[in-house]
PDB file of N, CA and C in Angstrom:
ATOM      1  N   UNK A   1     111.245 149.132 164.740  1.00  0.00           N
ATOM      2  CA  UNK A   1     111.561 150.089 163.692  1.00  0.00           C
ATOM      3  C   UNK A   1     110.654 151.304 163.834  1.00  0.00           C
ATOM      4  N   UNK A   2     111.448 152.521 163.659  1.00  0.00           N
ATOM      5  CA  UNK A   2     110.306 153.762 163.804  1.00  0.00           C
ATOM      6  C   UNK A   2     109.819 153.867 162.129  1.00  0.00           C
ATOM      7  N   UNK A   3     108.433 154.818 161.880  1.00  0.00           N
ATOM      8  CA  UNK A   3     107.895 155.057 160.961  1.00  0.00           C
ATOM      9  C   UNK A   3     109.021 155.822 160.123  1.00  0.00           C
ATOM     10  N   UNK A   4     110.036 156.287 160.023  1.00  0.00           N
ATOM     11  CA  UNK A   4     111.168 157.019 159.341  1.00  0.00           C
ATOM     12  C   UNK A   4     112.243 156.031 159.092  1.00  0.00           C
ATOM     13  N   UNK A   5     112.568 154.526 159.687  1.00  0.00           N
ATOM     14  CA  UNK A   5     113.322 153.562 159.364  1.00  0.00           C
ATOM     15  C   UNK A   5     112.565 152.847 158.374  1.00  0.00           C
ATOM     16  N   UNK A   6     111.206 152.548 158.372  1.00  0.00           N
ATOM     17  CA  UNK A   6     110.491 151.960 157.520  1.00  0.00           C
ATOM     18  C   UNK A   6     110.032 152.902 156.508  1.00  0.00           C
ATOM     19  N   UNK A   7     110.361 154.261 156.267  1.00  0.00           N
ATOM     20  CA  UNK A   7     109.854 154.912 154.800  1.00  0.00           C
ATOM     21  C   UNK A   7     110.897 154.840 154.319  1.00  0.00           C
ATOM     22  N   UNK A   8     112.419 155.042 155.106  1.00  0.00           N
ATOM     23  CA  UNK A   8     113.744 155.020 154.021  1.00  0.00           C
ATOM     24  C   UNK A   8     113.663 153.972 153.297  1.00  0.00           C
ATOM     25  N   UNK A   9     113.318 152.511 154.312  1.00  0.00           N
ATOM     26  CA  UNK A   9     114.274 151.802 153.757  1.00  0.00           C
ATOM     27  C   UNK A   9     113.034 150.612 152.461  1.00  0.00           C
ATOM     28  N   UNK A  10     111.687 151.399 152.730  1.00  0.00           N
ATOM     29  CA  UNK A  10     110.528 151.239 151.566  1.00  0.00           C
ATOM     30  C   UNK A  10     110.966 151.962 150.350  1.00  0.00           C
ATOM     31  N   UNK A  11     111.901 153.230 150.291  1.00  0.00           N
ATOM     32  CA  UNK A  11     112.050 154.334 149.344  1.00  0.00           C
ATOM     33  C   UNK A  11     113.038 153.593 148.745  1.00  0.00           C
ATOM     34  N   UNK A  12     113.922 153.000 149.374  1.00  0.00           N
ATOM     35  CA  UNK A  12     115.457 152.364 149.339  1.00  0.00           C
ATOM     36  C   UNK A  12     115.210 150.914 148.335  1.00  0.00           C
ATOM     37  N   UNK A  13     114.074 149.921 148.170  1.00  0.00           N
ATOM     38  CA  UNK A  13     113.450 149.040 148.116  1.00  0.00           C
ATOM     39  C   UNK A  13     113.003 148.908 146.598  1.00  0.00           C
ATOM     40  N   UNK A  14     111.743 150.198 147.111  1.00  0.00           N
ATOM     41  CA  UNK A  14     111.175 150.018 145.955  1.00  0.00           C
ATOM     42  C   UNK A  14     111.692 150.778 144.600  1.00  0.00           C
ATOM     43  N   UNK A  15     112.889 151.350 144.446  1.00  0.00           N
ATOM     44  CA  UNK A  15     113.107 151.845 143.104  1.00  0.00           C
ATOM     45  C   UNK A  15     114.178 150.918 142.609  1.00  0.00           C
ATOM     46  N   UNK A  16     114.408 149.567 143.180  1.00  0.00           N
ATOM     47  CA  UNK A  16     114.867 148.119 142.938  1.00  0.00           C
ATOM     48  C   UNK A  16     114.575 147.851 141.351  1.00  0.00           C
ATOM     49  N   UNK A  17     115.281 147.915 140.353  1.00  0.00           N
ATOM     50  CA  UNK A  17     114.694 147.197 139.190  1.00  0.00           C
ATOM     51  C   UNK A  17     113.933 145.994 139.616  1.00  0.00           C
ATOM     52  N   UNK A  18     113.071 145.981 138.497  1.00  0.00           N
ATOM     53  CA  UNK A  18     112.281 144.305 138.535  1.00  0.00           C
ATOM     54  C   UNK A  18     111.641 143.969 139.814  1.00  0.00           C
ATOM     55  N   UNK A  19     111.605 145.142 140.882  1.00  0.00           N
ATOM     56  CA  UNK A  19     111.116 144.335 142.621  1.00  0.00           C
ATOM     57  C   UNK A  19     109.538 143.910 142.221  1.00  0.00           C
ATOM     58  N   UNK A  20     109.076 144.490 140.763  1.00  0.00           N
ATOM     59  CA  UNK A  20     107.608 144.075 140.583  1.00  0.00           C
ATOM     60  C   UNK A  20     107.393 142.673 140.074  1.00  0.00           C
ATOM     61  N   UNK A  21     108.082 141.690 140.454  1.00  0.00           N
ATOM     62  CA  UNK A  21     108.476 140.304 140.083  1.00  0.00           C
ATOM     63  C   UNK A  21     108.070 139.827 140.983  1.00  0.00           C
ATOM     64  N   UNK A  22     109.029 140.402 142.435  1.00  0.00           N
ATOM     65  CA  UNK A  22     108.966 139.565 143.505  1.00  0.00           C
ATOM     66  C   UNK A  22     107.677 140.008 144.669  1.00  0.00           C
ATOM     67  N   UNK A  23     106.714 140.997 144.221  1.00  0.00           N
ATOM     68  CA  UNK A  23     105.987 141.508 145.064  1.00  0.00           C
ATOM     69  C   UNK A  23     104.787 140.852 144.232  1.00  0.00           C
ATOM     70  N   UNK A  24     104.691 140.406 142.946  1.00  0.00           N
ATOM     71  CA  UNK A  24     103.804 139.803 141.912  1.00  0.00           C
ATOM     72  C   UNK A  24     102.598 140.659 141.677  1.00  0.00           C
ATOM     73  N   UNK A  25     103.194 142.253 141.284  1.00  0.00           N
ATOM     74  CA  UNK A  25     102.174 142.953 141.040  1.00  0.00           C
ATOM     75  C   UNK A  25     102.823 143.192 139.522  1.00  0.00           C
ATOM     76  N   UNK A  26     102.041 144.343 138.827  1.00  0.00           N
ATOM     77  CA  UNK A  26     102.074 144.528 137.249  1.00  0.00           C
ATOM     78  C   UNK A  26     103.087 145.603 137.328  1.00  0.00           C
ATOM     79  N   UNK A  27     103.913 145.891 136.031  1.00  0.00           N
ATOM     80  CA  UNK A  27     104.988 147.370 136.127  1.00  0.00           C
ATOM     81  C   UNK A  27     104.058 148.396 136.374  1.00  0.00           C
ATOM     82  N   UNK A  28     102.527 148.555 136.268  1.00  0.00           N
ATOM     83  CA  UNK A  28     102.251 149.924 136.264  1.00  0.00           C
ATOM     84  C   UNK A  28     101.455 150.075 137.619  1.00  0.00           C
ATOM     85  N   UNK A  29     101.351 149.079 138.453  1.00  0.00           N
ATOM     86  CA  UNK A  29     101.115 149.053 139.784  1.00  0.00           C
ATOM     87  C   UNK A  29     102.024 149.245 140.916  1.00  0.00           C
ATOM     88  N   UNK A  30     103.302 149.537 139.783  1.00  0.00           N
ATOM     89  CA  UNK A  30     104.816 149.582 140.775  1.00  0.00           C
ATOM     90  C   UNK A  30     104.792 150.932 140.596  1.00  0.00           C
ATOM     91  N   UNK A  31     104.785 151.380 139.143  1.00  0.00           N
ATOM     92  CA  UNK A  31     104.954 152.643 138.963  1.00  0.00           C
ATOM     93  C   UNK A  31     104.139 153.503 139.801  1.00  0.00           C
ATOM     94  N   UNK A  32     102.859 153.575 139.909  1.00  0.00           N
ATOM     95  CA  UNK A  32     102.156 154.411 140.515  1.00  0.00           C
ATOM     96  C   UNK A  32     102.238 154.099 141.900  1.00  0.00           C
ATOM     97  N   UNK A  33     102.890 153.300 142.744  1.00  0.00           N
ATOM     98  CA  UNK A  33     103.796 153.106 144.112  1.00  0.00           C
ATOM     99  C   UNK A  33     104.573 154.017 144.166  1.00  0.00           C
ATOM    100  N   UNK A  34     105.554 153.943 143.272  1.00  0.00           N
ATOM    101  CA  UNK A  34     107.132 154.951 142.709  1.00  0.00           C
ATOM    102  C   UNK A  34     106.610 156.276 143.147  1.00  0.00           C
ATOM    103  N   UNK A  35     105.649 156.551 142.251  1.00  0.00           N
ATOM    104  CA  UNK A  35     105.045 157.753 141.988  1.00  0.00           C
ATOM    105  C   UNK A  35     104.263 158.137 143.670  1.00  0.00           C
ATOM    106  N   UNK A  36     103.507 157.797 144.112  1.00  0.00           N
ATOM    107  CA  UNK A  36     102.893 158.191 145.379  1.00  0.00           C
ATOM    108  C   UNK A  36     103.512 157.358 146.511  1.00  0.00           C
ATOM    109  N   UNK A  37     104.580 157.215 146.893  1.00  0.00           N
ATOM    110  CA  UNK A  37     105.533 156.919 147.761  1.00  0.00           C
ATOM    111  C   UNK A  37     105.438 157.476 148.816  1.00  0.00           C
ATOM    112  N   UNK A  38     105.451 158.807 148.910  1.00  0.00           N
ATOM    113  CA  UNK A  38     104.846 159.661 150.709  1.00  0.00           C
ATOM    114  C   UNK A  38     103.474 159.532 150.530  1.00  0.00           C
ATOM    115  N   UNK A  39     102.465 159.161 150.062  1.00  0.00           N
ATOM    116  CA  UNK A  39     101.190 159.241 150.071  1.00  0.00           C
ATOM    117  C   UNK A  39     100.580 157.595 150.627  1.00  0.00           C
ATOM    118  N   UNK A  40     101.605 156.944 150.480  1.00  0.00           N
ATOM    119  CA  UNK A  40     100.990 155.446 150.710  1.00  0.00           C
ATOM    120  C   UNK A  40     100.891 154.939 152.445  1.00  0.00           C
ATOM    121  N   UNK A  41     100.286 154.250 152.718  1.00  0.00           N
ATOM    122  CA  UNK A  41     100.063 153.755 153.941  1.00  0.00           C
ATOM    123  C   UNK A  41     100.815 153.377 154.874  1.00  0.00           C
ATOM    124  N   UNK A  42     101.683 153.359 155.903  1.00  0.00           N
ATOM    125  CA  UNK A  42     102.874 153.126 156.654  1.00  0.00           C
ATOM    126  C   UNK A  42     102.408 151.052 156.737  1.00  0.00           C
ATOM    127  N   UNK A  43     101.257 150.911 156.517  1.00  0.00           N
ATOM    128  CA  UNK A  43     100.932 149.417 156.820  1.00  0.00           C
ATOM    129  C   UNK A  43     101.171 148.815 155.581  1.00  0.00           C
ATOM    130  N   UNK A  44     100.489 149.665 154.018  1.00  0.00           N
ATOM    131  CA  UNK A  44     100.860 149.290 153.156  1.00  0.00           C
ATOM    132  C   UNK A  44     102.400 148.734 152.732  1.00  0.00           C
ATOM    133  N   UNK A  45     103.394 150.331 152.727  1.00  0.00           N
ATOM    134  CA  UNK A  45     104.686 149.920 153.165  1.00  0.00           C
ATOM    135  C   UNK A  45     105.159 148.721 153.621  1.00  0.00           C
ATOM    136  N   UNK A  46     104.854 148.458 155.060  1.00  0.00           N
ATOM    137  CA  UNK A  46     105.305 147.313 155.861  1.00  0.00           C
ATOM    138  C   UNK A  46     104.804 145.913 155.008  1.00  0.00           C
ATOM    139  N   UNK A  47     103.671 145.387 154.750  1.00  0.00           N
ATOM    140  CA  UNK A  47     103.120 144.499 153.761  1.00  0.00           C
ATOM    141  C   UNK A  47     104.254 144.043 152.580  1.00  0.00           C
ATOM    142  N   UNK A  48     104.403 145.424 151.637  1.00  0.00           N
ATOM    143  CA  UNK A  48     105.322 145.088 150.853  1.00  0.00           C
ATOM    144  C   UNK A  48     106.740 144.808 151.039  1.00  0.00           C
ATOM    145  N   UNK A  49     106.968 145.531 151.983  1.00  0.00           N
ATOM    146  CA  UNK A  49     108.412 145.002 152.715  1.00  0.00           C
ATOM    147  C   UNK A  49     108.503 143.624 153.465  1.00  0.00           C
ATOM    148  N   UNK A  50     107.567 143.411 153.879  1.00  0.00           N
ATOM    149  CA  UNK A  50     107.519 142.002 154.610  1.00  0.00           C
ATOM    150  C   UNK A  50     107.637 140.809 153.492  1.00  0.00           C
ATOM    151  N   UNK A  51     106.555 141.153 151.945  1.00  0.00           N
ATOM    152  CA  UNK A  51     106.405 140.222 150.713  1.00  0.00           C
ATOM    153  C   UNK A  51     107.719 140.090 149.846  1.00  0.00           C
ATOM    154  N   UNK A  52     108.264 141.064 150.144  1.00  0.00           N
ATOM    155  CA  UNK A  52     109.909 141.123 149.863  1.00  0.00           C
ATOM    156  C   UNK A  52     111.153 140.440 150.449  1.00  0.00           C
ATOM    157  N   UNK A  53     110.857 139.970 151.899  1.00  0.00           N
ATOM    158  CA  UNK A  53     111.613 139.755 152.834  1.00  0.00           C
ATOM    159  C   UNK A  53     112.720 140.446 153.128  1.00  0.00           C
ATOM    160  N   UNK A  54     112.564 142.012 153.435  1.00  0.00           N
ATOM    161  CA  UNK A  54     113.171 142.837 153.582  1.00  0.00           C
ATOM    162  C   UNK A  54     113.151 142.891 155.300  1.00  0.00           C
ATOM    163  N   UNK A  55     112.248 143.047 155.672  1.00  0.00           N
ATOM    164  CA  UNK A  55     111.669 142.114 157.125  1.00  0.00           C
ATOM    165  C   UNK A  55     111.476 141.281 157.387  1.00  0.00           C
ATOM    166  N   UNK A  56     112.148 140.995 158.582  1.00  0.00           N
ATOM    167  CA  UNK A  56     110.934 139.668 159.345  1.00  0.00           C
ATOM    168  C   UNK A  56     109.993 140.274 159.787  1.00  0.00           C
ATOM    169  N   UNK A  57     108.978 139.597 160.446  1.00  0.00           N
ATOM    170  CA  UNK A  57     108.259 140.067 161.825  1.00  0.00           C
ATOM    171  C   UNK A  57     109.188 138.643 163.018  1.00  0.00           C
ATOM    172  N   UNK A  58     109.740 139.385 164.233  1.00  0.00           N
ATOM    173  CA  UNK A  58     109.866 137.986 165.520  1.00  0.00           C
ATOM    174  C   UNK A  58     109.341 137.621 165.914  1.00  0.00           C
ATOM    175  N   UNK A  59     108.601 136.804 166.550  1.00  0.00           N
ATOM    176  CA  UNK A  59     107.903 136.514 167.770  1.00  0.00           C
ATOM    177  C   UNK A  59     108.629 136.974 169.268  1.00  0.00           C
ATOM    178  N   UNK A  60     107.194 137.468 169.553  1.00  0.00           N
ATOM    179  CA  UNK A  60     107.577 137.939 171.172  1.00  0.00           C
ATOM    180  C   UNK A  60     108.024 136.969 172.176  1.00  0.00           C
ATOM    181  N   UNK A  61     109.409 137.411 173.077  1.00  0.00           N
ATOM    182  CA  UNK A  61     109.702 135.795 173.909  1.00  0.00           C
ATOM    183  C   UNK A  61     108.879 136.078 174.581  1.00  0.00           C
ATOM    184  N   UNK A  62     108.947 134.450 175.361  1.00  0.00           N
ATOM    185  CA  UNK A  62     107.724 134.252 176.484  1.00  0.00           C
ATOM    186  C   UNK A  62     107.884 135.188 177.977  1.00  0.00           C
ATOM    187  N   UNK A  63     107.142 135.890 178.156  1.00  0.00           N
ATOM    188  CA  UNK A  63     107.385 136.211 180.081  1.00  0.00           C
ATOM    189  C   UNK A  63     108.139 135.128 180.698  1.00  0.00           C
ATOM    190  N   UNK A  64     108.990 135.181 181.293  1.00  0.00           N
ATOM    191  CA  UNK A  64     109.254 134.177 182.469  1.00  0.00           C
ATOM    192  C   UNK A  64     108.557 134.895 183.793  1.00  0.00           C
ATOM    193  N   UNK A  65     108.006 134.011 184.478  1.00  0.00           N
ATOM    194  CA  UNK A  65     107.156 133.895 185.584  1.00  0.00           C
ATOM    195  C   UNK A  65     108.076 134.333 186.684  1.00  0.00           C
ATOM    196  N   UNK A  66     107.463 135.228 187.780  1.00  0.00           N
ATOM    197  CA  UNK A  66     108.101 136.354 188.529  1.00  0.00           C
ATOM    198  C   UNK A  66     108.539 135.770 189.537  1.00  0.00           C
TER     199      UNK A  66
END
């Protein structure tokens, strides 16, 4: 995913009614997310998207031997 697939689809996410349920933070820890949305961390982002299961992360396949 590029850094512009993961801000849409964080922007896309988080103005979710109630997503402050499933991330188990407080409404006013969502709000001020809402609120500084381009200001937040591209890792932060990913974290909450991952606690969401909006993502996976895969595992890398193995090399096969040359």
């Amino acid at each position: 995913m590029t850094p512009e697939e993961i801000n849409q689809l964080f922007e896309k996410q988080i103005f979710i009614k109630g997503i402050h349920k499933n991330l188990e933070i407080d409404k006013n820890q969502m709000a001020n997310y809402r609120r500084r949305c381009n200001e937040l961390s591209l890792g932060l982002k990913l974290e909450l998207l991952l606690k969401i299961d909006v993502i996976k992360i895969q595992p890398n396949e193995p090399k096969k031997p040359a």
